[in-house]
Protein backbone atom coordinates (compact mmCIF):
# COMPACT_ATOMS: atom_id res chain seq x y z
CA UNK A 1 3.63 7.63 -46.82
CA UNK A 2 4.09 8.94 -43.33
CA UNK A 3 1.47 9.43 -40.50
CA UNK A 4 -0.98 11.74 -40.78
CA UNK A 5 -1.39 14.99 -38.83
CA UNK A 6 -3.83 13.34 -36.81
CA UNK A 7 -2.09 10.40 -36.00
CA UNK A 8 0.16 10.41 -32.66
CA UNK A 9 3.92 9.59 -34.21
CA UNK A 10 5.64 6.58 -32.83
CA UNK A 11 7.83 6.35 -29.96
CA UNK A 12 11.87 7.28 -29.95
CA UNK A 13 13.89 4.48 -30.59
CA UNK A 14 15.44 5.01 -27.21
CA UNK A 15 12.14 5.74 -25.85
CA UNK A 16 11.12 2.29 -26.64
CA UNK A 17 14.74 0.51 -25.45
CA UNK A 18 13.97 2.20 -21.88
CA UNK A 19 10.85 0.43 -22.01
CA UNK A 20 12.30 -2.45 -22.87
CA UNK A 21 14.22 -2.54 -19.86
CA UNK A 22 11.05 -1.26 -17.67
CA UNK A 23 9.14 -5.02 -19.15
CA UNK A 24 12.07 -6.72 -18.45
CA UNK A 25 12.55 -5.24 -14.22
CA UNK A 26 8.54 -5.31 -13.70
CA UNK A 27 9.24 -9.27 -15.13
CA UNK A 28 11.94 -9.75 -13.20
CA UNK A 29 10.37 -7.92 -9.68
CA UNK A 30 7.35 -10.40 -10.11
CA UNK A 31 9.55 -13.45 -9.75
CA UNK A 32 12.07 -11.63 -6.86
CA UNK A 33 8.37 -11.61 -4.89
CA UNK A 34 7.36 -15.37 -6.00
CA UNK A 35 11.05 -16.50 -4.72
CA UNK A 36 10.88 -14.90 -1.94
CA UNK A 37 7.35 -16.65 -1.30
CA UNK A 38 8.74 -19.95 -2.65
CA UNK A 39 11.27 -20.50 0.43
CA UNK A 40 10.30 -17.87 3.52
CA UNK A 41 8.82 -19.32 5.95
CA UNK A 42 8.40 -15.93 8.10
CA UNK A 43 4.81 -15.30 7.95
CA UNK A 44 5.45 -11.39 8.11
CA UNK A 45 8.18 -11.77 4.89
CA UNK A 46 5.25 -13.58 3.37
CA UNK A 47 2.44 -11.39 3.78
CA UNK A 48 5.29 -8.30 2.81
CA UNK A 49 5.93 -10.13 -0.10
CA UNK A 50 2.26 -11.30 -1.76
CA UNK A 51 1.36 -7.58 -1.05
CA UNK A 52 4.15 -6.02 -2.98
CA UNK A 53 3.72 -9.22 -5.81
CA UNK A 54 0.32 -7.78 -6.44
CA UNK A 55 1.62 -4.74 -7.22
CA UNK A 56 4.18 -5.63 -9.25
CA UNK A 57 2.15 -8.07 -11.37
CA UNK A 58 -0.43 -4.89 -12.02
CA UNK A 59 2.66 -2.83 -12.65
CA UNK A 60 3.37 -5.85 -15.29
CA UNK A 61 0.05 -5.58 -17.01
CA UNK A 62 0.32 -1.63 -17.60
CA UNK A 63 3.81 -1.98 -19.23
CA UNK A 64 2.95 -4.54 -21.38
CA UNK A 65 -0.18 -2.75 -22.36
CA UNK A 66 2.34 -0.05 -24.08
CA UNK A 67 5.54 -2.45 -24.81
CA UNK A 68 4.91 -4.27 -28.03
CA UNK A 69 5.60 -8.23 -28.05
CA UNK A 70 8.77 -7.09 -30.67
CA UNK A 71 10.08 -4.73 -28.59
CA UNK A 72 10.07 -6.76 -25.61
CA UNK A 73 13.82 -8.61 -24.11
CA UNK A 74 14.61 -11.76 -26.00
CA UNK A 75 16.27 -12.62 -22.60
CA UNK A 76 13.49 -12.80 -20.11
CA UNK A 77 13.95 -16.37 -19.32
CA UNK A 78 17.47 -15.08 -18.10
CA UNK A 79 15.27 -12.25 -16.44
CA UNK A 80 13.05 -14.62 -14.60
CA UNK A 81 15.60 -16.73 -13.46
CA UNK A 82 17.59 -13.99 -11.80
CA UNK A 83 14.75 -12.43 -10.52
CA UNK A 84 13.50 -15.18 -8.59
CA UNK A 85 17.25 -16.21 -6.71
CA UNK A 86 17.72 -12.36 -6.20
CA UNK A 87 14.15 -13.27 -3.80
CA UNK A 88 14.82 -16.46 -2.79
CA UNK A 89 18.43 -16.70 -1.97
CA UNK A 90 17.95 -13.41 0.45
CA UNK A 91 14.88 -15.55 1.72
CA UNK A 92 17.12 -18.83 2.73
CA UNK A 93 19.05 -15.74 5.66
CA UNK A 94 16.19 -14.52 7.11
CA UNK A 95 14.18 -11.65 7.21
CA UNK A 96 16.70 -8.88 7.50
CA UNK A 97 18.54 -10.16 3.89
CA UNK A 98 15.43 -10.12 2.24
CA UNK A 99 14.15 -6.28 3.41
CA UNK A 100 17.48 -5.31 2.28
CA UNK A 101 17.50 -6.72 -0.87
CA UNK A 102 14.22 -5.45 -1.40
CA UNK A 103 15.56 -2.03 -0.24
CA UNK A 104 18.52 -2.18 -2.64
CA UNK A 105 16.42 -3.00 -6.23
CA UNK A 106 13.71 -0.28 -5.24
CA UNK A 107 16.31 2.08 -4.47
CA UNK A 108 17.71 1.32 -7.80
CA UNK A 109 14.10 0.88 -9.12
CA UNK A 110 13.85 4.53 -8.17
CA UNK A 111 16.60 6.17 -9.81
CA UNK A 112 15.93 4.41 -13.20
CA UNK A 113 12.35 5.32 -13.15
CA UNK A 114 13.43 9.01 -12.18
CA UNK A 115 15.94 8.89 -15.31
CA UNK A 116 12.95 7.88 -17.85
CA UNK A 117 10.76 10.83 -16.65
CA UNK A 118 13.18 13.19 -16.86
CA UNK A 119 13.80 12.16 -20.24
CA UNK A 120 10.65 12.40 -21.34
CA UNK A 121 9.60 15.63 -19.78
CA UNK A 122 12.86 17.02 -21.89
CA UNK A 123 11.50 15.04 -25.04
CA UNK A 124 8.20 16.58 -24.05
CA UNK A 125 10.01 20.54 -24.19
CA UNK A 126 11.38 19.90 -27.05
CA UNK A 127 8.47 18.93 -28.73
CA UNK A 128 6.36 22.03 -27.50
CA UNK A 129 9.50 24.13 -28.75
CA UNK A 130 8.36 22.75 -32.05
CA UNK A 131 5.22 23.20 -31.97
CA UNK A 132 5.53 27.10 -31.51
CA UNK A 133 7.23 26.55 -35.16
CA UNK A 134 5.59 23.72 -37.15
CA UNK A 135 2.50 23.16 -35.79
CA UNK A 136 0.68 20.81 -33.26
CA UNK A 137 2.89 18.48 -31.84
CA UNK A 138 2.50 14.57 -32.89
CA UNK A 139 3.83 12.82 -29.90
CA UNK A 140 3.16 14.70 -26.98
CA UNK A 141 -0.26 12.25 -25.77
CA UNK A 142 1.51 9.55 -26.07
CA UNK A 143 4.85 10.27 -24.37
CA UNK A 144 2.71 12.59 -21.24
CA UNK A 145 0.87 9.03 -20.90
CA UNK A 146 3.53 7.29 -20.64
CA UNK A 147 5.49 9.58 -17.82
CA UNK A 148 1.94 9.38 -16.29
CA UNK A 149 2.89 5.32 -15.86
CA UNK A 150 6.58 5.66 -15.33
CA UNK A 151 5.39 8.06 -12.29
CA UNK A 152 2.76 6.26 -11.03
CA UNK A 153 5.13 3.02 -11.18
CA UNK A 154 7.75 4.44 -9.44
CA UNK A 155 6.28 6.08 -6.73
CA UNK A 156 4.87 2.51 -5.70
CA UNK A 157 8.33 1.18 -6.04
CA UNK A 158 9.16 4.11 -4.01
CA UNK A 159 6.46 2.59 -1.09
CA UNK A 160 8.05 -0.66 -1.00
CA UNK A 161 11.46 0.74 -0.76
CA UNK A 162 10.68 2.46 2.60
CA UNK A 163 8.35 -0.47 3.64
CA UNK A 164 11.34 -3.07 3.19
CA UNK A 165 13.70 -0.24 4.94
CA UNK A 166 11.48 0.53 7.85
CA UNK A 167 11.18 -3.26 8.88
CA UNK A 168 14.95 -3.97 9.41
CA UNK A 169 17.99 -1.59 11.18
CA UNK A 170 19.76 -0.96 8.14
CA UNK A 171 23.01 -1.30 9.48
CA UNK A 172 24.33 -4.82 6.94
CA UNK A 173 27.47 -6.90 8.12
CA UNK A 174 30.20 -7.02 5.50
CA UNK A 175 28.60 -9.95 3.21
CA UNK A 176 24.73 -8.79 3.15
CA UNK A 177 26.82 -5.33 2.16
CA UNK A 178 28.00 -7.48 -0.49
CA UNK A 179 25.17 -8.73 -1.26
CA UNK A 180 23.35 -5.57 -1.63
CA UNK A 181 26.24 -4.19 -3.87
CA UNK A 182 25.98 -7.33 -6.13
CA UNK A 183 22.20 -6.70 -6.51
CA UNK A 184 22.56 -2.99 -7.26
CA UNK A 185 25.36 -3.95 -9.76
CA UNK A 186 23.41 -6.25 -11.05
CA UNK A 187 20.24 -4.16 -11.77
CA UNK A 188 22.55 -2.28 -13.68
CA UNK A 189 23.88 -4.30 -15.90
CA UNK A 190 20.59 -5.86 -16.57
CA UNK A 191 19.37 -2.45 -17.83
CA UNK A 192 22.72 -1.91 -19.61
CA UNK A 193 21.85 -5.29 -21.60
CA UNK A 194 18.46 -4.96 -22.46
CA UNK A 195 18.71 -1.51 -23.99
CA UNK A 196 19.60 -4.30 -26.78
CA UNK A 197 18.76 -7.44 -26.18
């Protein structure tokens, strides 16, 4: 037996991979901000850092609030590990390697987020196309929730991006370049893997 009319249907399947990937980054942001704490010495890094950590461990709470335990990465030791050297390597240069690095994952933090909401406001068209022809839609509470989150969590991503970028010149030498590349390659492919995993 199916749900009921009253009963909001579940989630997409690839609704609920995106999210996936969204427990996995708010998981891995929350240990970038503890390495970075667990080797700067910089007292401004440090306050920039425990300020943005507090965010990101609220942004942690919400997500798991709507990602079920099952649906959650069976790889977030992996995710915590590489979280916490993408803020603590940065931390060993200085302060300019760690703004940047901060700079490069929001940036990235930013598009993703952007993706999801777009993909849900289309999910969210389609299903009041079929309303008009079948009746109330099922879903539509619990995916306009949802891009409610996904908005409100990337616009604060969006706030530390241009914090981190406003406290350094933005002009890398060739291996904090590299370094920047590496970490927006590497955001990537971290998304690309837990669509699944």
């Amino acid at each position: 037996m199916g749900p009921s009319q009253d009963e909001p249907r579940p989630l997409p399947l690839d609704v609920l991979r995106e999210l996936r990937t969204d427990h996995a980054g708010e998981t891995g942001a929350v240990m970038i901000y503890r390495g970075v704490l667990a080797v700067a010495r910089d007292p401004a890094v440090r306050d920039f850092a425990a300020h943005h950590l507090e965010t990101e461990l609220r942004h942690l709470k919400l997500v798991e609030q709507v990602v079920p335990p099952r649906w959650r990465s069976r790889l977030l030791p992996l995710w915590r590990v590489a979280g916490w050297l993408t803020g603590a390597l940065p931390a060993l240069c200085g302060p300019r390697a760690v703004y940047a690095t901060i700079q490069s994952v929001e940036t990235f933090v930013d598009r993703h987020y952007t993706e999801q909401v777009e993909r849900i406001d289309d999910l969210l068209r389609r299903e009041a196309i079929g309303a008009d022809q079948d009746g109330p839609p099922g879903g539509q509470p619990a995916l306009e929730g949802l891009r409610h989150l996904l908005e409100e969590c990337r616009r604060d991503e969006v706030t530390h991006r241009d914090d981190a970028a406003s406290r350094w010149d933005e002009t890398p030498g060739p291996l904090l370049s590299a370094w920047r590349r590496m970490v927006s390659g590497g955001s990537q492919a971290a998304v690309g893997v837990c669509r699944h995993f």
